[in-house]
C-alpha atoms as a PDB file:
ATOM      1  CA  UNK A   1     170.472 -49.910  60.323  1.00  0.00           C
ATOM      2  CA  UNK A   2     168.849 -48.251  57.121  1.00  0.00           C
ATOM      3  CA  UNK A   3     165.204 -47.360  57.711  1.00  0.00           C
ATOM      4  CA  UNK A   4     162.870 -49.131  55.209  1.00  0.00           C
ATOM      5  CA  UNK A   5     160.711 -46.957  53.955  1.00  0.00           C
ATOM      6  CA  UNK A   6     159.848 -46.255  50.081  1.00  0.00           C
ATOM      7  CA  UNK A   7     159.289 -43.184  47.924  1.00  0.00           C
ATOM      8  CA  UNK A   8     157.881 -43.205  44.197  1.00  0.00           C
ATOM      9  CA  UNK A   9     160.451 -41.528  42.199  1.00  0.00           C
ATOM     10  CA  UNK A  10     160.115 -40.357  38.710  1.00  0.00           C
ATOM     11  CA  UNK A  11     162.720 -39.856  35.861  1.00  0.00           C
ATOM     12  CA  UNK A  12     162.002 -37.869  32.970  1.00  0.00           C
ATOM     13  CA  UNK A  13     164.482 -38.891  30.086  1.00  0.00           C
ATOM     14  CA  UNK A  14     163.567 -37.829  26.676  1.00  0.00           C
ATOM     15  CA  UNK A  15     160.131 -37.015  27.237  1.00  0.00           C
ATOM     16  CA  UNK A  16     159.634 -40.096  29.154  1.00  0.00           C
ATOM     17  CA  UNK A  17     158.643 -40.874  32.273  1.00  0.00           C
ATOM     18  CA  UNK A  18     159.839 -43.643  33.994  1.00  0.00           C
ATOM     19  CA  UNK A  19     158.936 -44.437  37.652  1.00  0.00           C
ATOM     20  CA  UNK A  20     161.390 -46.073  39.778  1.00  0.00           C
ATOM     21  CA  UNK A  21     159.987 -48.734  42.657  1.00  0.00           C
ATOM     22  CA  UNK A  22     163.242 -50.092  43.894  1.00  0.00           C
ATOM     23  CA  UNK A  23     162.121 -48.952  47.615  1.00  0.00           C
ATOM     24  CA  UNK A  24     158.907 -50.442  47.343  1.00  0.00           C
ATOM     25  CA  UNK A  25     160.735 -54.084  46.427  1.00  0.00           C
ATOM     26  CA  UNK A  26     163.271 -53.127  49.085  1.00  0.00           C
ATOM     27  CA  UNK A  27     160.499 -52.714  51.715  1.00  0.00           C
ATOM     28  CA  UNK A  28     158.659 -56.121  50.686  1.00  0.00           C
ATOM     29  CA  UNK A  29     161.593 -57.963  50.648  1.00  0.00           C
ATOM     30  CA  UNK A  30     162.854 -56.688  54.122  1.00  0.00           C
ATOM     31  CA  UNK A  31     165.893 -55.306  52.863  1.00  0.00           C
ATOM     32  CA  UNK A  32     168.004 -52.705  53.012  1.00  0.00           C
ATOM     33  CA  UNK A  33     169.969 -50.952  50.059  1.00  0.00           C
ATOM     34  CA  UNK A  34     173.263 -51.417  52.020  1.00  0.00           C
ATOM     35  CA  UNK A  35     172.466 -55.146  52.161  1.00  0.00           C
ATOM     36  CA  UNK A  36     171.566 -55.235  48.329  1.00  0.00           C
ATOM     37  CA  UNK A  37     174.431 -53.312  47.231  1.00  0.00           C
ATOM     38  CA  UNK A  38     176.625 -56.161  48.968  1.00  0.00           C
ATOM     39  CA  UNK A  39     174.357 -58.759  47.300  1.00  0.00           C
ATOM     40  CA  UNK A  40     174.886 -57.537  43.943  1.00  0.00           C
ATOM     41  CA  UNK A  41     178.196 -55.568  43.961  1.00  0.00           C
ATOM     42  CA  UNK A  42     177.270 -52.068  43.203  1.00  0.00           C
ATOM     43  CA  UNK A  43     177.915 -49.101  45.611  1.00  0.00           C
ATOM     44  CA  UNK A  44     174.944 -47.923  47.970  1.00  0.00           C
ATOM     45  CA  UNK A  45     175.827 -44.460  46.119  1.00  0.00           C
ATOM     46  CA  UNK A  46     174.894 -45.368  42.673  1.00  0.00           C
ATOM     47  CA  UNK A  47     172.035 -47.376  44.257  1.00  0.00           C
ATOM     48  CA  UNK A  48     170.822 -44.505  45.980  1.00  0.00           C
ATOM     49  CA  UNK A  49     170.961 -42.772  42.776  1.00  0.00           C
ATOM     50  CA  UNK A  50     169.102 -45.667  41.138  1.00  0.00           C
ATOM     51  CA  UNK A  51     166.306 -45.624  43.929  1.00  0.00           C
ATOM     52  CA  UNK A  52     165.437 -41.933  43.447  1.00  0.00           C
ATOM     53  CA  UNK A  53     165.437 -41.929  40.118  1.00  0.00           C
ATOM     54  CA  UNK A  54     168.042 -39.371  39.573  1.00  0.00           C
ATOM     55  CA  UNK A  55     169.637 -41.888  36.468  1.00  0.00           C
ATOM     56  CA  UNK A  56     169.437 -41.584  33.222  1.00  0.00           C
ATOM     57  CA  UNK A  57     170.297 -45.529  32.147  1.00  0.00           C
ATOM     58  CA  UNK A  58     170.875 -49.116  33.301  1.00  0.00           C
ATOM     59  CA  UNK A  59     172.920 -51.630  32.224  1.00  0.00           C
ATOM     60  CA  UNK A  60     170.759 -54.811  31.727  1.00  0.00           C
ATOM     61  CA  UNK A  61     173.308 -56.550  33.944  1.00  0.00           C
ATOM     62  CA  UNK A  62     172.961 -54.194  36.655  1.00  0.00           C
ATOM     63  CA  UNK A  63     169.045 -54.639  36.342  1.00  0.00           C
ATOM     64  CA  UNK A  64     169.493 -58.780  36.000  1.00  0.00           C
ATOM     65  CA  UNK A  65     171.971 -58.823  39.148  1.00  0.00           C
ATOM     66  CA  UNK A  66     168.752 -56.690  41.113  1.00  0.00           C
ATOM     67  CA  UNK A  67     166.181 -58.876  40.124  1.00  0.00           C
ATOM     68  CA  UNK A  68     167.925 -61.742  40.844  1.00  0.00           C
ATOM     69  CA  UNK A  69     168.890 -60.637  44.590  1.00  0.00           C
ATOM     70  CA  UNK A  70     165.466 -59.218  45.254  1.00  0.00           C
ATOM     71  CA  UNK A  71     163.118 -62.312  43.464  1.00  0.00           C
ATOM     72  CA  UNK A  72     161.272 -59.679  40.938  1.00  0.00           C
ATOM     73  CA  UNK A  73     160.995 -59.115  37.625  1.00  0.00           C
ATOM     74  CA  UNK A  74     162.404 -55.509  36.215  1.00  0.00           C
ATOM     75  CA  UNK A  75     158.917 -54.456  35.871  1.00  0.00           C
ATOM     76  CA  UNK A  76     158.674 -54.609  39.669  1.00  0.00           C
ATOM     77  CA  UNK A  77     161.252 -51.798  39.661  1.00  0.00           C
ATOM     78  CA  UNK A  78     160.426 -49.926  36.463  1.00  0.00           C
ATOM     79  CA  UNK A  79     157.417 -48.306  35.527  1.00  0.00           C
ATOM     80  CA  UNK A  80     156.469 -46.351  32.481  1.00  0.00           C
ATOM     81  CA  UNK A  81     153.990 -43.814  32.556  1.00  0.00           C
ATOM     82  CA  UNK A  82     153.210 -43.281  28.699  1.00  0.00           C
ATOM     83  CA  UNK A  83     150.055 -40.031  30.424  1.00  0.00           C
ATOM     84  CA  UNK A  84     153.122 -38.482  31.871  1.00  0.00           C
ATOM     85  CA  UNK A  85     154.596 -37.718  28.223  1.00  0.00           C
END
């Protein structure tokens, strides 16, 4: 079983920095990514990739199909930082 933990990632895109919560919403909704990316249809790999912020977009289906599994809103997941510019 995947450990459920969570990490604050950060993605800098275009002088932007975007922090990435999808562990935190992971951890309050007692999931695991394997069980979301079975929910939702995406691959644990590109959900991995999501999670750590190491992405540089998301489709607004992709971020729909998330909230929707996990009960949040997309701010729960994404979080701009507009100090970090």
């Amino acid at each position: 079983m995947e450990r459920l933990s969570y990490k604050r990632s950060w993605s800098k895109f275009q002088g932007e920095m975007i922090r990435v919560n999808l562990d935190m919403v992971l951890v309050k909704r007692k999931m695991s990514l394997t069980e979301l990316s079975g929910r939702v249809g995406i691959s644990v790999t590109n959900l991995s990739l999501l999670k750590t912020g190491k992405v540089r977009g998301i489709r607004f289906s992709t971020l729909a199909a998330i909230c929707r599994e996990l009960d949040c809103q997309p701010a729960d997941i994404l979080e701009y930082n507009p100090e970090a510019v």
